[in-house]
C-alpha atoms as a PDB file:
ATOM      1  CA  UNK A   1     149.202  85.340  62.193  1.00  0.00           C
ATOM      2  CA  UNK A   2     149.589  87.640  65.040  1.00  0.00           C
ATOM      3  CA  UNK A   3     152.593  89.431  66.120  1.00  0.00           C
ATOM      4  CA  UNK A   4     153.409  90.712  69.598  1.00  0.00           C
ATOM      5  CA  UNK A   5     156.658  92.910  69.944  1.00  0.00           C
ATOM      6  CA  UNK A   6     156.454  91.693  73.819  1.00  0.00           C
ATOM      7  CA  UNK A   7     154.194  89.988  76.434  1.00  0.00           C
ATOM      8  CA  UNK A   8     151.845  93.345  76.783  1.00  0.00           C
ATOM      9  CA  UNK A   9     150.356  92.732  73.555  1.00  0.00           C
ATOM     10  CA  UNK A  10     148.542  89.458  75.246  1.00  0.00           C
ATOM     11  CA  UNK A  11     144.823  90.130  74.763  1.00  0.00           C
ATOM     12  CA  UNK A  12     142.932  90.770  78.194  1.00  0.00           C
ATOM     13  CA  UNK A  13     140.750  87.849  77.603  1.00  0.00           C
ATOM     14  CA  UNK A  14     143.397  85.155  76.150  1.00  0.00           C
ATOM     15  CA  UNK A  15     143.046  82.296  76.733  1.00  0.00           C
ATOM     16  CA  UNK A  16     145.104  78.693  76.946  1.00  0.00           C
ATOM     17  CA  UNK A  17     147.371  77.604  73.963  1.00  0.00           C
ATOM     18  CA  UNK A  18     150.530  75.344  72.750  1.00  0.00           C
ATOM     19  CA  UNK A  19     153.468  77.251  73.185  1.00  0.00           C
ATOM     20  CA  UNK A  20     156.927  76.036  71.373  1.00  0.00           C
ATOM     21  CA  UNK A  21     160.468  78.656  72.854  1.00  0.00           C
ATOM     22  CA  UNK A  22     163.392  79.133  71.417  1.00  0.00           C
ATOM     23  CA  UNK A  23     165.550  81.202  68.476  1.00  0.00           C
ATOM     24  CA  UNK A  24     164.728  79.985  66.267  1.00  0.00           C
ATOM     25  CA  UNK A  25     167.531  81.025  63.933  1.00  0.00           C
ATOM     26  CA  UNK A  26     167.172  80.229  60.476  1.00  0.00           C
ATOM     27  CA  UNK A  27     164.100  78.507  61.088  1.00  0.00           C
ATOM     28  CA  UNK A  28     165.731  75.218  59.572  1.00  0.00           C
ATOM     29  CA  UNK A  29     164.370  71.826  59.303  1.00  0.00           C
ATOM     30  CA  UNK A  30     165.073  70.768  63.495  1.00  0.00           C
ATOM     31  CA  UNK A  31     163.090  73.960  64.117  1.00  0.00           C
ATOM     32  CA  UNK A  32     160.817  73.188  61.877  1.00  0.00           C
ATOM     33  CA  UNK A  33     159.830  69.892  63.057  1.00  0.00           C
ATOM     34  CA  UNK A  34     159.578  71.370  66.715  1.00  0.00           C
ATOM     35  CA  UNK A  35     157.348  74.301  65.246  1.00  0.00           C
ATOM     36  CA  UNK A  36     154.912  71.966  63.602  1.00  0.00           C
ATOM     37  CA  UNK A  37     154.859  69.628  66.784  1.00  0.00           C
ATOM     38  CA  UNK A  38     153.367  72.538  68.430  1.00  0.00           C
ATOM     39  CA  UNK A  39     151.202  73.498  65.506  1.00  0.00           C
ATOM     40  CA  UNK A  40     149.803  70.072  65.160  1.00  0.00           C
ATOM     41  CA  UNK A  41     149.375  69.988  69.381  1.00  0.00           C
ATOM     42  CA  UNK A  42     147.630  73.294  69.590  1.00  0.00           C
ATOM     43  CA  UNK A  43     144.951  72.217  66.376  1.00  0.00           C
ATOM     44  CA  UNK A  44     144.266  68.992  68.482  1.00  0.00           C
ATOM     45  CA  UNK A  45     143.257  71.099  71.492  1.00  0.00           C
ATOM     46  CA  UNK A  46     141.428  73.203  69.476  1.00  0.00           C
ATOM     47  CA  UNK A  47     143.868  76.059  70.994  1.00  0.00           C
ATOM     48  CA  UNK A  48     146.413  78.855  69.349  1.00  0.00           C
ATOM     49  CA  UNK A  49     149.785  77.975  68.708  1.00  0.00           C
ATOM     50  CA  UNK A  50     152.347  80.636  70.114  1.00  0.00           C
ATOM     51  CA  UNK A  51     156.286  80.919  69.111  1.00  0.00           C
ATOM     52  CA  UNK A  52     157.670  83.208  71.506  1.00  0.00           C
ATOM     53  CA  UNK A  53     161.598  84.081  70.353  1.00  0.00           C
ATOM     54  CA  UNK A  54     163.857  86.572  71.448  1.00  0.00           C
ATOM     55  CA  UNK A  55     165.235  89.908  70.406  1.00  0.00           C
ATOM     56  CA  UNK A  56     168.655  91.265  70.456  1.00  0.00           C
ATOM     57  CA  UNK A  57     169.910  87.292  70.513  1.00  0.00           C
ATOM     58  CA  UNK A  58     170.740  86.192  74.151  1.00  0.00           C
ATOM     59  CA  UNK A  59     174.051  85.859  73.750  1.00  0.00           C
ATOM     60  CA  UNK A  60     175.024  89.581  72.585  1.00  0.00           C
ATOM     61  CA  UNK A  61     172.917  90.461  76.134  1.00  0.00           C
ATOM     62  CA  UNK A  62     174.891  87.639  78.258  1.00  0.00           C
ATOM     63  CA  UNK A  63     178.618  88.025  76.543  1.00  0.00           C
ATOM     64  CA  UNK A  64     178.761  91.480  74.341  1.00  0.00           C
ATOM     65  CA  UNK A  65     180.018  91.445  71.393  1.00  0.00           C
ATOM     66  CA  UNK A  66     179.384  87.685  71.003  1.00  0.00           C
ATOM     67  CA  UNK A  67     176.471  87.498  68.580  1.00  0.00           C
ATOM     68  CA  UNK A  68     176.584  84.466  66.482  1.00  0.00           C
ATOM     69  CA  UNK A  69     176.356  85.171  62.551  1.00  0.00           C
ATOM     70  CA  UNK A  70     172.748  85.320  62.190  1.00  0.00           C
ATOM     71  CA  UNK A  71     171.037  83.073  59.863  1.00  0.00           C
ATOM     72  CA  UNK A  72     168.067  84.838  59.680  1.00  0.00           C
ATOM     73  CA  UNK A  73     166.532  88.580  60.278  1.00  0.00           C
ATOM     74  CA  UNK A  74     163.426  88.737  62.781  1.00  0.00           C
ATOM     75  CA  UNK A  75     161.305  89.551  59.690  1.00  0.00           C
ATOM     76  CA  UNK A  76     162.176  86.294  58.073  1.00  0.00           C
ATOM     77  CA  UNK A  77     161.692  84.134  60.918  1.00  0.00           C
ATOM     78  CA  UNK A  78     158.348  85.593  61.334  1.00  0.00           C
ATOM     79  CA  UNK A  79     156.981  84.335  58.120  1.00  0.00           C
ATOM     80  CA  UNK A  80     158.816  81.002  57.811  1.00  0.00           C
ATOM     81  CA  UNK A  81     156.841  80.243  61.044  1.00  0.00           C
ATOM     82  CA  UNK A  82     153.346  81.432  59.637  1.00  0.00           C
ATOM     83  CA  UNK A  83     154.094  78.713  56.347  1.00  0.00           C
ATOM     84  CA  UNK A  84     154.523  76.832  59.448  1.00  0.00           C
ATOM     85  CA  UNK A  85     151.048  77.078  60.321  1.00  0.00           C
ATOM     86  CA  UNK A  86     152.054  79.513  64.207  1.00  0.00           C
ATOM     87  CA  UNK A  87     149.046  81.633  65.012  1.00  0.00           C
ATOM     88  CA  UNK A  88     151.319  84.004  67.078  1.00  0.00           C
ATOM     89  CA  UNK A  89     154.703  85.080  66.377  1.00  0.00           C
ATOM     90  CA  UNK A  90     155.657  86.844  70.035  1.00  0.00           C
ATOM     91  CA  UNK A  91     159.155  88.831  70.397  1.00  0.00           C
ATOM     92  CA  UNK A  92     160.453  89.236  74.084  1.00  0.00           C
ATOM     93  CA  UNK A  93     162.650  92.028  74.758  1.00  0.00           C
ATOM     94  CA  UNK A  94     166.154  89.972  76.402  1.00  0.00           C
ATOM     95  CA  UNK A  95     167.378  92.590  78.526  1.00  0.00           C
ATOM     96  CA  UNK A  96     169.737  92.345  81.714  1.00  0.00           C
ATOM     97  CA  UNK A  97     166.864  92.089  83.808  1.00  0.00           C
ATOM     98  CA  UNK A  98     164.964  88.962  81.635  1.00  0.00           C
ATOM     99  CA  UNK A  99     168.394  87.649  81.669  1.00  0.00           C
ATOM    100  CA  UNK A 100     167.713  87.300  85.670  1.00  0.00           C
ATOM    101  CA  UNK A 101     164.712  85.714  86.310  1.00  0.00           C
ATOM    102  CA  UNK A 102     164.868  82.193  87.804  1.00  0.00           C
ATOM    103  CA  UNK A 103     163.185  79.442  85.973  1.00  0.00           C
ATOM    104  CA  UNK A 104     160.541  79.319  88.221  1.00  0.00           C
ATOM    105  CA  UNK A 105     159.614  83.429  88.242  1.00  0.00           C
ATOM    106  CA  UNK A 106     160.158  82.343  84.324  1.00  0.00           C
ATOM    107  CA  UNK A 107     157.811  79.891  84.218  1.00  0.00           C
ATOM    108  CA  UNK A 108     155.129  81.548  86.443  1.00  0.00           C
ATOM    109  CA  UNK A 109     155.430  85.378  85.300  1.00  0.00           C
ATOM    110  CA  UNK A 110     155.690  84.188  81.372  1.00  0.00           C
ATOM    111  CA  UNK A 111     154.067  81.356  80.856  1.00  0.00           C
ATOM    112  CA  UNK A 112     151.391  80.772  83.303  1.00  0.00           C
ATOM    113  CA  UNK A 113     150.104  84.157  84.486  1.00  0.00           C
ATOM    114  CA  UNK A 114     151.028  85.785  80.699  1.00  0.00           C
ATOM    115  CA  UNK A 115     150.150  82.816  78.193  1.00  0.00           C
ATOM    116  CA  UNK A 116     148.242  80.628  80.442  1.00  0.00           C
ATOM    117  CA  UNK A 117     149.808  77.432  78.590  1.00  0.00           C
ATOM    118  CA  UNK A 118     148.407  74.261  78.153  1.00  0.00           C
ATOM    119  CA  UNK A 119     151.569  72.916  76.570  1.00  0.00           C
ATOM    120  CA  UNK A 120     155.429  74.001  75.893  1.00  0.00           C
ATOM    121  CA  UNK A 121     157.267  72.377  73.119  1.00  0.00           C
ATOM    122  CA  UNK A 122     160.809  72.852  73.106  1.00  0.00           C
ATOM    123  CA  UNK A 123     163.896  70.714  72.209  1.00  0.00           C
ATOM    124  CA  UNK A 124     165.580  68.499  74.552  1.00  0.00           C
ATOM    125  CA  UNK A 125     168.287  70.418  74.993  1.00  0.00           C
ATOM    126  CA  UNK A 126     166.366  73.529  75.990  1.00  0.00           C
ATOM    127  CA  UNK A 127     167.734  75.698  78.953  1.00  0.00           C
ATOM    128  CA  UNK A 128     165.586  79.011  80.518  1.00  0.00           C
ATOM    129  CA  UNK A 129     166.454  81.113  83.482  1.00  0.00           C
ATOM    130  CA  UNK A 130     169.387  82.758  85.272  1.00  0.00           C
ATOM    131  CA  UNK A 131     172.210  81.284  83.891  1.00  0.00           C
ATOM    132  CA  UNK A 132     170.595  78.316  82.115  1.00  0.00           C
ATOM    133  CA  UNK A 133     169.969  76.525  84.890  1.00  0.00           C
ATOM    134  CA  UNK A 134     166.614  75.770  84.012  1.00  0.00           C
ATOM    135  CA  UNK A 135     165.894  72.324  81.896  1.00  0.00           C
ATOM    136  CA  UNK A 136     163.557  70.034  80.090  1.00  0.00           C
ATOM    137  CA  UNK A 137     163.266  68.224  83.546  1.00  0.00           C
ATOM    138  CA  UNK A 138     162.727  71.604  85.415  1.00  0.00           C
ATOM    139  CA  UNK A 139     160.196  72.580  82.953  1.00  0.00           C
ATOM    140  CA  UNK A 140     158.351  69.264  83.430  1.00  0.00           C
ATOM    141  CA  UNK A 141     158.706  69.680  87.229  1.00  0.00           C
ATOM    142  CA  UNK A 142     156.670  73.552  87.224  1.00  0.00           C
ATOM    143  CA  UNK A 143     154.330  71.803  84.047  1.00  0.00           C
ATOM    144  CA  UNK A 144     153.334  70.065  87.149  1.00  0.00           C
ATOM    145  CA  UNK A 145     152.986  72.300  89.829  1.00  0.00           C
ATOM    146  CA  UNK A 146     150.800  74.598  87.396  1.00  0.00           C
ATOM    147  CA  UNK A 147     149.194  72.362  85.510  1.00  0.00           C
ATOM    148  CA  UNK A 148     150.361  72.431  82.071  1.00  0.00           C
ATOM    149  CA  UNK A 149     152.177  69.627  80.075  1.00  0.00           C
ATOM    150  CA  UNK A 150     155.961  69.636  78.422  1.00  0.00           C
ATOM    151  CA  UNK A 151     157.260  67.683  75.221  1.00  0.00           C
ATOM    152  CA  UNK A 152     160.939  67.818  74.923  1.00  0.00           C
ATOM    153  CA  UNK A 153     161.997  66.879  71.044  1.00  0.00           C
ATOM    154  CA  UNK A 154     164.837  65.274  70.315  1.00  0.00           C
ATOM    155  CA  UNK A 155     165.807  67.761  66.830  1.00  0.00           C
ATOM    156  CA  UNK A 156     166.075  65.916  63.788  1.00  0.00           C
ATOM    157  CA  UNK A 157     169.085  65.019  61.476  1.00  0.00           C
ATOM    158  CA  UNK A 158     170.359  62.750  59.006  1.00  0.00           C
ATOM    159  CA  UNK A 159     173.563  60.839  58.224  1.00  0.00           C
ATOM    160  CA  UNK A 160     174.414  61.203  62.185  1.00  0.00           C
ATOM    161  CA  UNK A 161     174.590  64.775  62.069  1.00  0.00           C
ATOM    162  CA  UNK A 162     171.818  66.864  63.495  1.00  0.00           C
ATOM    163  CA  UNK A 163     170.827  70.032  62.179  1.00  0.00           C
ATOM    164  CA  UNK A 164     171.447  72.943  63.934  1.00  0.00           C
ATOM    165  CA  UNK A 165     172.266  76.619  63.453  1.00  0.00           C
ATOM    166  CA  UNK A 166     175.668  75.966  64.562  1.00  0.00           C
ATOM    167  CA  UNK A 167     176.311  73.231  62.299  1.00  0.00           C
ATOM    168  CA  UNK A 168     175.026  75.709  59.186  1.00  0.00           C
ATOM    169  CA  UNK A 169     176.808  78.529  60.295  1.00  0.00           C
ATOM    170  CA  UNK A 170     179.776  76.075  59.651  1.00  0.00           C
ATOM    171  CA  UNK A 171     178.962  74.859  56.241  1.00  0.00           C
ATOM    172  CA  UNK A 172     178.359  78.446  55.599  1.00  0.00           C
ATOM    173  CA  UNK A 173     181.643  79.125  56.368  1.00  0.00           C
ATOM    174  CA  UNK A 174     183.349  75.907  54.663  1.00  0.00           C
ATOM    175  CA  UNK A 175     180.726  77.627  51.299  1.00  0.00           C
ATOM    176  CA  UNK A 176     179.253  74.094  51.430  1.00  0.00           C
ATOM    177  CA  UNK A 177     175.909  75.613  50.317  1.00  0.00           C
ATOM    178  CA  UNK A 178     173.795  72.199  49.494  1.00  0.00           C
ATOM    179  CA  UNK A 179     174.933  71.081  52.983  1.00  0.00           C
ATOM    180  CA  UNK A 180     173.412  74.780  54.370  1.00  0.00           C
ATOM    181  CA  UNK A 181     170.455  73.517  52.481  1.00  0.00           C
ATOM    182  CA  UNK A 182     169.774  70.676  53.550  1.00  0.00           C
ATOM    183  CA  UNK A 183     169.389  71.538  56.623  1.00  0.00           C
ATOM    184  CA  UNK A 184     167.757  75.102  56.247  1.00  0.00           C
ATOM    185  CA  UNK A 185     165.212  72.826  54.082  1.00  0.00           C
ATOM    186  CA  UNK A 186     165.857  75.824  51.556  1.00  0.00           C
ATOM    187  CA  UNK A 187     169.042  77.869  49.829  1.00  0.00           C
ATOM    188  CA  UNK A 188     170.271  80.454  52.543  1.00  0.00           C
ATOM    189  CA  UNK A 189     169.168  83.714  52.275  1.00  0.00           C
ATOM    190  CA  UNK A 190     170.560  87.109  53.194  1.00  0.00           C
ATOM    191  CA  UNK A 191     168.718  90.465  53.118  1.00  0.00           C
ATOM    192  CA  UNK A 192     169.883  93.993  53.054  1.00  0.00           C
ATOM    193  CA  UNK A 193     170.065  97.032  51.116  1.00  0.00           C
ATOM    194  CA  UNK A 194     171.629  98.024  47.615  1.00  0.00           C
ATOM    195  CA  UNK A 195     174.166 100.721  47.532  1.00  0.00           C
ATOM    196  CA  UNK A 196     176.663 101.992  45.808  1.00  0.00           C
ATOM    197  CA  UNK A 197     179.585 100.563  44.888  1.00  0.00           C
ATOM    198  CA  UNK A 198     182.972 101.154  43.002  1.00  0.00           C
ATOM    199  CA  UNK A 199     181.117 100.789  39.952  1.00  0.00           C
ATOM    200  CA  UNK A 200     183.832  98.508  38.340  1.00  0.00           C
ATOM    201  CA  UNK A 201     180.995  95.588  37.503  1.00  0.00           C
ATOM    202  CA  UNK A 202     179.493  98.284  35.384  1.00  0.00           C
ATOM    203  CA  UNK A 203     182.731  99.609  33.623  1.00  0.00           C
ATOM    204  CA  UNK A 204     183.559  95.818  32.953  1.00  0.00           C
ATOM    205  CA  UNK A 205     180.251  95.086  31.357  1.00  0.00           C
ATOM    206  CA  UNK A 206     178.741  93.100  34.326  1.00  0.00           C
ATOM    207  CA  UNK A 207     176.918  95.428  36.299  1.00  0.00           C
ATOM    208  CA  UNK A 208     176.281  94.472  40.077  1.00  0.00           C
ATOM    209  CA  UNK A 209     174.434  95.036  42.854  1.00  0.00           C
ATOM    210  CA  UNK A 210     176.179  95.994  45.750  1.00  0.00           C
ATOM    211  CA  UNK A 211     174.331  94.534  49.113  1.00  0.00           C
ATOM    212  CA  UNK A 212     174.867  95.591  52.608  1.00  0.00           C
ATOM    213  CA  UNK A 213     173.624  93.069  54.655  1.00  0.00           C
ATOM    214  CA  UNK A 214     171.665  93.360  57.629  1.00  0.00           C
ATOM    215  CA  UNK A 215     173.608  93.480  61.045  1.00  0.00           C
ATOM    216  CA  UNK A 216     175.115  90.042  62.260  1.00  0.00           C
ATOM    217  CA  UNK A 217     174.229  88.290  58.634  1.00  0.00           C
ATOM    218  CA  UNK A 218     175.931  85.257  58.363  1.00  0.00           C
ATOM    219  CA  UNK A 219     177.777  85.430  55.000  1.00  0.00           C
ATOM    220  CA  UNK A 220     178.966  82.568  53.419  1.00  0.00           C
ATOM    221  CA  UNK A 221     182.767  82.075  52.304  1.00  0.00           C
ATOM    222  CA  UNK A 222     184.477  84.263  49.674  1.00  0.00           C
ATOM    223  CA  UNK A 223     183.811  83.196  46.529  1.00  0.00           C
ATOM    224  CA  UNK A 224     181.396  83.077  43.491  1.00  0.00           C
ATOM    225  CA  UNK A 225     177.839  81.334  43.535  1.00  0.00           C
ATOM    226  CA  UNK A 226     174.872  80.973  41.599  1.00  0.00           C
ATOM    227  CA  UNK A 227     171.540  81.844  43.288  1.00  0.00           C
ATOM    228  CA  UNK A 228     168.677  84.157  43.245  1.00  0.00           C
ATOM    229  CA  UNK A 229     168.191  87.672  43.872  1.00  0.00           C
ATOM    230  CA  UNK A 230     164.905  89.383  44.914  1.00  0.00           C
ATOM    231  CA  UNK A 231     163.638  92.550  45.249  1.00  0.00           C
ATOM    232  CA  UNK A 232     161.174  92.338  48.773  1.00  0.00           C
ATOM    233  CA  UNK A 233     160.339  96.174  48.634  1.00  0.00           C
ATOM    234  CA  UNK A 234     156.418  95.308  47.214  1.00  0.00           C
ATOM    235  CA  UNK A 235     156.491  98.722  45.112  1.00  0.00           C
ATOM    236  CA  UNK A 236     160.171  98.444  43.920  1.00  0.00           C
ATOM    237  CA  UNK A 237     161.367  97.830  40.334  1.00  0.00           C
ATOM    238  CA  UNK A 238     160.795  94.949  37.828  1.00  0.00           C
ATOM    239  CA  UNK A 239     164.189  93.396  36.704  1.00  0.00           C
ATOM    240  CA  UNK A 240     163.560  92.657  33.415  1.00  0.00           C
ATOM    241  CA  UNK A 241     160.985  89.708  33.316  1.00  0.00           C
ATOM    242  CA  UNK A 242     161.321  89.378  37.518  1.00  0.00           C
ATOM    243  CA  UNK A 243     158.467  91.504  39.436  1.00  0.00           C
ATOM    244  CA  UNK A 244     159.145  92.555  43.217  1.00  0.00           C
ATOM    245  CA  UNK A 245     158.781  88.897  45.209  1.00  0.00           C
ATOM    246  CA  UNK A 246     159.904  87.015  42.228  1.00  0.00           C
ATOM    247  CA  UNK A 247     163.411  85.599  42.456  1.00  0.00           C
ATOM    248  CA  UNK A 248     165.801  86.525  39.132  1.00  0.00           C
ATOM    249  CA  UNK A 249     168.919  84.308  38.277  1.00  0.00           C
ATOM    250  CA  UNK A 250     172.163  85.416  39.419  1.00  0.00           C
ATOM    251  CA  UNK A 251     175.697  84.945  39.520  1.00  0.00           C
ATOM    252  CA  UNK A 252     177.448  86.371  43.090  1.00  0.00           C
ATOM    253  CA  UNK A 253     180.814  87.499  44.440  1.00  0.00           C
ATOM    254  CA  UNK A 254     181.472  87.132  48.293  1.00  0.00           C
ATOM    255  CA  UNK A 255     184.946  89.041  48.974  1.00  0.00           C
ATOM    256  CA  UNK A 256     187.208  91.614  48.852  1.00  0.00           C
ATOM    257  CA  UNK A 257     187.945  91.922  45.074  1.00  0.00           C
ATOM    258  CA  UNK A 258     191.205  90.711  45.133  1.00  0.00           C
ATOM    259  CA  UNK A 259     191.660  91.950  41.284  1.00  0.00           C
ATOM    260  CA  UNK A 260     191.687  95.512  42.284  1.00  0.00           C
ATOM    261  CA  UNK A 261     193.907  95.209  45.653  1.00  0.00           C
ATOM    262  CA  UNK A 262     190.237  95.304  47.345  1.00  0.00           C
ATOM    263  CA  UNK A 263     190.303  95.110  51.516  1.00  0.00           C
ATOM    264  CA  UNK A 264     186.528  95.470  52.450  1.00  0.00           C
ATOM    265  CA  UNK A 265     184.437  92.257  52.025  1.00  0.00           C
ATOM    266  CA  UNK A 266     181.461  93.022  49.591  1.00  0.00           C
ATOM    267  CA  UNK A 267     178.620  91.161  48.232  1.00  0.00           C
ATOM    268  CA  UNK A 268     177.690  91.663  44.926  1.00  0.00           C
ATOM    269  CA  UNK A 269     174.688  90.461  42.857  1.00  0.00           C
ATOM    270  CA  UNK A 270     174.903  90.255  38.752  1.00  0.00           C
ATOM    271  CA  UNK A 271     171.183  88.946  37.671  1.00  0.00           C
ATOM    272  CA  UNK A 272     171.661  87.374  34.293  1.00  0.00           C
ATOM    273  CA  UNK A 273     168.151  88.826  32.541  1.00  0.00           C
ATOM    274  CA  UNK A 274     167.637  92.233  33.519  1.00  0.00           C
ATOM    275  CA  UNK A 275     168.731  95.289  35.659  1.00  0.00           C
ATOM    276  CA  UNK A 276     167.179  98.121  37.077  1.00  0.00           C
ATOM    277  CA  UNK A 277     167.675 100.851  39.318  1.00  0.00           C
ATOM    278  CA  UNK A 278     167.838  99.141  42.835  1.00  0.00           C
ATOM    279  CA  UNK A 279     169.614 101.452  45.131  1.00  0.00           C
ATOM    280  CA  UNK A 280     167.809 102.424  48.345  1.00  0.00           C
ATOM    281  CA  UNK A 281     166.083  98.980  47.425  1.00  0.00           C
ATOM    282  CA  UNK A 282     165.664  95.910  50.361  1.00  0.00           C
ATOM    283  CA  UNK A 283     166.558  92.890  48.458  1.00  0.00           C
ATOM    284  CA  UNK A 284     167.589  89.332  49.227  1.00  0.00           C
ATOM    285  CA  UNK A 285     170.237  86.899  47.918  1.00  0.00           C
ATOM    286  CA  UNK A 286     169.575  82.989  48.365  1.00  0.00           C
ATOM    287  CA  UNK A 287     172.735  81.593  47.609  1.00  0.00           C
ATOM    288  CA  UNK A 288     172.384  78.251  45.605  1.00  0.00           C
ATOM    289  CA  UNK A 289     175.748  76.461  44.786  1.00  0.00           C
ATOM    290  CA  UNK A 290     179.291  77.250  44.965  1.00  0.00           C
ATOM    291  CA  UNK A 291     181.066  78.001  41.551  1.00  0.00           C
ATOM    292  CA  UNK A 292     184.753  78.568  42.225  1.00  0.00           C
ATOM    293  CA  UNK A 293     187.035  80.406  44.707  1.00  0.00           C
ATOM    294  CA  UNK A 294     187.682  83.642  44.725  1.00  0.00           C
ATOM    295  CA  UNK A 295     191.738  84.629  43.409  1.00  0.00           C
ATOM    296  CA  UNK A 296     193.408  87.418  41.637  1.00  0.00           C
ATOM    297  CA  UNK A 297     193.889  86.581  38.009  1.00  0.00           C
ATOM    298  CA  UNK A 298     196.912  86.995  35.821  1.00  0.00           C
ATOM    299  CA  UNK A 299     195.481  89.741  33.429  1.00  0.00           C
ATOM    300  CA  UNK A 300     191.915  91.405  33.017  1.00  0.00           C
ATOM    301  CA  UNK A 301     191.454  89.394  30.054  1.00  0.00           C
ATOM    302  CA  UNK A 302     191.611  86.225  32.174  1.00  0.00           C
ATOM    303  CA  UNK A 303     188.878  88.383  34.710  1.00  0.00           C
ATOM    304  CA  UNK A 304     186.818  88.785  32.274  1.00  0.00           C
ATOM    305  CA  UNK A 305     187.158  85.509  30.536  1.00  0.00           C
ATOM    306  CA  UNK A 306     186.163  83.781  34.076  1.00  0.00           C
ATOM    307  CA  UNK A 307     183.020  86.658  35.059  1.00  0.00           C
ATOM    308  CA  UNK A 308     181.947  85.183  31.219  1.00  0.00           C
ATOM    309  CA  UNK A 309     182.252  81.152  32.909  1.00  0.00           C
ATOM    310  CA  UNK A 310     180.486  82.390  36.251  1.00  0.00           C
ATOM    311  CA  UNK A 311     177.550  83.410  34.441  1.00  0.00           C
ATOM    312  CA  UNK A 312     176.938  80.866  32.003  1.00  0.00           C
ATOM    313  CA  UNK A 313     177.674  78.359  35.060  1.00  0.00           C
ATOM    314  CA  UNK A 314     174.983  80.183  37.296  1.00  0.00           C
ATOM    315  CA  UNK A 315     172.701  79.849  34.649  1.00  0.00           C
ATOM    316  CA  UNK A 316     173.036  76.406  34.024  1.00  0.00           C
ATOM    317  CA  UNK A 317     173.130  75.570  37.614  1.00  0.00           C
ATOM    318  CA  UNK A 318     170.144  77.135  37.921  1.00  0.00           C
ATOM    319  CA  UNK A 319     168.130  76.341  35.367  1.00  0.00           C
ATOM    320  CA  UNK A 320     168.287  73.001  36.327  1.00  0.00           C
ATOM    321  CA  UNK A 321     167.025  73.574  39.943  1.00  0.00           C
ATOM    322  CA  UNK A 322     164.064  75.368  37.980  1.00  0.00           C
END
């Protein structure tokens, strides 16, 4: 799959394709069907498939300081949508002046004279243009002028609720990870680096490591959960039987420690079958299942007692899902 970090990295003799717009947050199971529309368009035309997305998210550009939790980084998006089957993964710079152009300029600069489309694919509720006043009608309107054709998709959901990122930003929040899930069509995931922390897992006998997310990362509620913890860097450490790509078991604590009095929110990783020195390392954290709240016990013995429970808990939680 290509990647274009913006519209100038269009080869000089490109030709038509299928082009799907949006997000594309999370990349979860409405996108997903949208994406593979696209993909399934573009092999029938015998044309590439192009997912053109947006970077910093639109709304931290139209309202700063209003960027929506972010369910996924760029990175991640980017390969979730090559699984997909997209031959070209293209980034557009959203900057005050994109943020102006009318849907037609939009249209006609972009996606006629830049990516000479023979198709868009984009959901029904799909807006483009100075202040989103461009539509799935307006789109089908200019498909006609210029000669290209439009298929708004209804997204898909189930049990009358249609998956969106807004909706899993709220489960997120409730910790209702099997509802995040199912509609992600996979356990969330959060990336960032390891660094130090207070060092109490350590001194306590469960040794953690201590994530900083990437900016905007849409944690999930305080608590303990079970999941999976990775190391992405391809030439970083083994922990114990897990190799760099391959996700260990782990039990993890989303909040601010209330034990110890703790104010800043943290998220901390103990993987059951190994450690290794992971500091300076990029790692991820798919979470899989809730355990318990997170609350200040009586004693340390009690602490200890229920760090014991979380881990055998994450372990049996996901063994099972193995």
């Amino acid at each position: 799959m290509q990647r274009w970090r913006s519209l100038d990295e269009v080869p000089a003799d490109w030709g038509r394709c299928v082009l799907t717009i949006g997000v594309f947050d999370g990349v979860h199971r409405g996108h997903a069907q949208l994406i593979s529309r696209a993909v399934k368009s573009a092999a029938a035309r015998g044309v590439p498939a192009v997912l053109m997305t947006f970077d910093p998210h639109p709304m931290e550009v139209v309202r700063p300081g209003s960027h929506p939790a972010q369910l996924s980084t760029l990175t991640r998006r980017a390969e979730l949508a090559e699984e997909l089957g997209v031959d070209v993964f293209c980034v557009i710079p959203f900057t005050p002046e994109f943020m102006q152009l009318t849907p037609e300029a939009y249209v006609h600069d972009l996606l006629v004279e830049r990516l000479h489309v023979a198709e868009v694919v984009v959901g029904d509720n799909f807006t483009f243009g100075k202040k989103a006043a461009g539509t799935v009608d307006t789109m089908r309107e200019l498909g006609e002028q210029f000669g290209f054709e439009v298929d708004g998709v209804k997204l898909v959901g189930e049990h009358a609720v249609t998956f969106s990122s807004t909706y899993i930003r709220a489960c997120l929040e409730a910790g209702d990870m099997a509802a995040a899930a199912e509609a992600l069509g996979r356990p969330h995931r959060i990336e960032g680096e390891v660094v130090h922390g207070e060092g109490r897992g350590k001194d306590l006998g469960f040794p953690t490591a201590n994530l900083a997310p990437t900016p905007y990362a849409a944690i999930p509620a305080d608590g303990v959960y079970a999941g999976w913890f990775t190391v992405l860097d391809p030439d970083g450490p083994a922990i114990g039987p897990a190799a760099p790509g391959v996700p260990a078991m782990a039990a993890i604590s989303v909040g601010t420690n209330p034990q110890f009095e703790g104010v800043t929110r943290t998220v901390e990783a103990f993987v059951l079958d190994g450690e290794a020195d992971l500091y300076g390392r990029h790692v991820a954290i798919d979470f899989a299942e809730h355990l318990r709240g997170m609350r200040k016990f009586d004693s340390l013995d009690e602490l200890l007692e229920a760090m014991a429970r979380d881990v055998e808990n994450a372990r049996k939680v996901l063994t099972a899902v193995e």
